[in-house]
C-alpha atoms as a PDB file:
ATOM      1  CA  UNK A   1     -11.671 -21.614  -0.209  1.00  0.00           C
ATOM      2  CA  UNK A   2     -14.593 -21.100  -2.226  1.00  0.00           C
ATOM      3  CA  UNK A   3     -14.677 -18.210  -4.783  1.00  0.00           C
ATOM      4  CA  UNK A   4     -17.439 -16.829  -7.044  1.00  0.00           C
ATOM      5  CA  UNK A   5     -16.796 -17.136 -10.493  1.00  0.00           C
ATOM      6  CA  UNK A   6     -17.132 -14.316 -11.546  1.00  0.00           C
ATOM      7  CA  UNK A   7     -14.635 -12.716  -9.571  1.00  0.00           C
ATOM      8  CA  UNK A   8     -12.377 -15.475  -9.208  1.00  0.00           C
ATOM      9  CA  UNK A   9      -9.864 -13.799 -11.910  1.00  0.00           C
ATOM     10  CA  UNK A  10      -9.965 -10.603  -9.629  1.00  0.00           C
ATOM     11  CA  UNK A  11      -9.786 -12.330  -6.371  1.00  0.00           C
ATOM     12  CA  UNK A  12      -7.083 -14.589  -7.311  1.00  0.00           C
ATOM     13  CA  UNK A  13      -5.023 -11.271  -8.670  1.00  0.00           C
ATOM     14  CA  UNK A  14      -5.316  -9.492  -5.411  1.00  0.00           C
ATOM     15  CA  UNK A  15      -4.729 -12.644  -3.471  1.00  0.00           C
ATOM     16  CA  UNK A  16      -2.101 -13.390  -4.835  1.00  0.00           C
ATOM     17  CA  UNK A  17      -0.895  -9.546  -4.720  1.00  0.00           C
ATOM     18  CA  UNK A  18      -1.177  -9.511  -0.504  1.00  0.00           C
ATOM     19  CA  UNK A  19       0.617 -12.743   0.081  1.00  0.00           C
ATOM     20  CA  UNK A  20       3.494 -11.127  -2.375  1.00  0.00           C
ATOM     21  CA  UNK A  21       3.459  -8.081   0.038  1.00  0.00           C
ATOM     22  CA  UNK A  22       3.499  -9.855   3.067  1.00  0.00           C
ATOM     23  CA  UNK A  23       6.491 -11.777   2.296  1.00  0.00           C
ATOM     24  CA  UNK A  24       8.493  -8.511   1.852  1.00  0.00           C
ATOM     25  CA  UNK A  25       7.486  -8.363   5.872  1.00  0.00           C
ATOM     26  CA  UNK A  26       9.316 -11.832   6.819  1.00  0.00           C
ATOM     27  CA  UNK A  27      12.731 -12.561   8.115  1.00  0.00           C
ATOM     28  CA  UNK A  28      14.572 -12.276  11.213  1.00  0.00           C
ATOM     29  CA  UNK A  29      11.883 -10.991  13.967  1.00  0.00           C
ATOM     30  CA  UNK A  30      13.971  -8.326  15.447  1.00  0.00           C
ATOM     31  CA  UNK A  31      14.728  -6.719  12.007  1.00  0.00           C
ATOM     32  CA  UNK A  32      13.082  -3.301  11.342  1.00  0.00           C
ATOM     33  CA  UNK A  33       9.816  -3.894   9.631  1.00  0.00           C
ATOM     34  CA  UNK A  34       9.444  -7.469   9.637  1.00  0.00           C
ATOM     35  CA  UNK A  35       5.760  -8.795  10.713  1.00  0.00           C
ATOM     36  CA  UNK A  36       6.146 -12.539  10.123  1.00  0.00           C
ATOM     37  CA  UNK A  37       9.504 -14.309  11.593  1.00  0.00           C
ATOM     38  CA  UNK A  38      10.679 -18.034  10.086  1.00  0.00           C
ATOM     39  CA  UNK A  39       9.410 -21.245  10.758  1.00  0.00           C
ATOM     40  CA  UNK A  40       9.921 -22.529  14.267  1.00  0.00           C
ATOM     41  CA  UNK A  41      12.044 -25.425  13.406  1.00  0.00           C
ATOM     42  CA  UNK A  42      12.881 -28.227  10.672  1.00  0.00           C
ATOM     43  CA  UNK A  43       9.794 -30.571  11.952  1.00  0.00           C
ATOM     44  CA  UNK A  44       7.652 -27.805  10.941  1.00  0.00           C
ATOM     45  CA  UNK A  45       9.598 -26.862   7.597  1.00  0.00           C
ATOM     46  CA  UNK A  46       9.107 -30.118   6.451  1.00  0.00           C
ATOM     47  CA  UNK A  47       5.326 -30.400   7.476  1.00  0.00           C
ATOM     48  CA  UNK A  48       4.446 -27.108   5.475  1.00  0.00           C
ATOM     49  CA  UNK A  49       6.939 -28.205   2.549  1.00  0.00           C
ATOM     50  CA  UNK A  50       4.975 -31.833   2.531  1.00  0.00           C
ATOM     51  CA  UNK A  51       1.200 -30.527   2.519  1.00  0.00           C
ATOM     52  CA  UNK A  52       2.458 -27.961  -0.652  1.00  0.00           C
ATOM     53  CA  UNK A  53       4.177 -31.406  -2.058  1.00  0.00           C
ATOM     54  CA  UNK A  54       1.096 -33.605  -1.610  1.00  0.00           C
ATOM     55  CA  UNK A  55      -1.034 -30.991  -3.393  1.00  0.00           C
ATOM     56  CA  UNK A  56       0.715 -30.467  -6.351  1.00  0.00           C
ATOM     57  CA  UNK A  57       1.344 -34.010  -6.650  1.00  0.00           C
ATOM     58  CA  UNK A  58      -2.746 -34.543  -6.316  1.00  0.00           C
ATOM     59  CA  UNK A  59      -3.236 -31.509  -8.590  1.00  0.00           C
ATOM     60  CA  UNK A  60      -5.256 -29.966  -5.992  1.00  0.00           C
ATOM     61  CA  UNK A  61      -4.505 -26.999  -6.473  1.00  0.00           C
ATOM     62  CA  UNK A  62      -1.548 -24.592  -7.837  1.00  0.00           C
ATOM     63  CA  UNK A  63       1.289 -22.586  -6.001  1.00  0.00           C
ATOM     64  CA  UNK A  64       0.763 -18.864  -6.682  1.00  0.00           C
ATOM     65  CA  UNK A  65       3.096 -17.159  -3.960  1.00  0.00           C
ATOM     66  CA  UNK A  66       6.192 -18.684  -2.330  1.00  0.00           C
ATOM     67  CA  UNK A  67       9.631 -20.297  -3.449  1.00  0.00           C
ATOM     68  CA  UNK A  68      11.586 -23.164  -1.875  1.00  0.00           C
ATOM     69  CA  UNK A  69      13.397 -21.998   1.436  1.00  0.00           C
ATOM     70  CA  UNK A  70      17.121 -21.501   0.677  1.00  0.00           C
ATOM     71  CA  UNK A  71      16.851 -23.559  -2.504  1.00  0.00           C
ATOM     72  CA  UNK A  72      15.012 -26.027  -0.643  1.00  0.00           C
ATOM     73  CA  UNK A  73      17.140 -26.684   2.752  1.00  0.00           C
ATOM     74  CA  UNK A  74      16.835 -25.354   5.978  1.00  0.00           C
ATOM     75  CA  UNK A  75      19.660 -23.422   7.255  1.00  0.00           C
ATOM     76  CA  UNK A  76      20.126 -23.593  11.345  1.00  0.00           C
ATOM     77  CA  UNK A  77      22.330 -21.938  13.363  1.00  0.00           C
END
């Protein structure tokens, strides 16, 4: 994504501000409230988890929103 300078400080506030809102919409999809359910399965956990990996490893870019997933493992049921 390509941002202005000159509002890149404001964009990347409010950005950052609507991806923190929208994760106090995910969890289990029949739950009251929630809008965004988990990740389908493992093979997709670890695809997401490797393209975040490979970026910060490249420095291409920086992870504003988001935490490892149950310190970093998958629980399945």
């Amino acid at each position: 994504m390509y941002v202005q300078e000159g509002i890149y400080d404001k964009f990347l506030a409010a950005y950052s501000a609507a991806f923190e809102a929208k994760a106090k919409v995910m969890g289990n999809p029949e739950g009251n409230g929630v809008e965004l359910g988990p990740v389908v399965d493992e093979a997709q956990f670890k695809r997401i988890r490797d393209i975040i990996d490979s970026a910060q490893k490249e420095e291409q870019g920086t992870l504003l929103v988001g935490r490892q997933a149950n310190n970093g493992k998958v629980s399945w049921k």
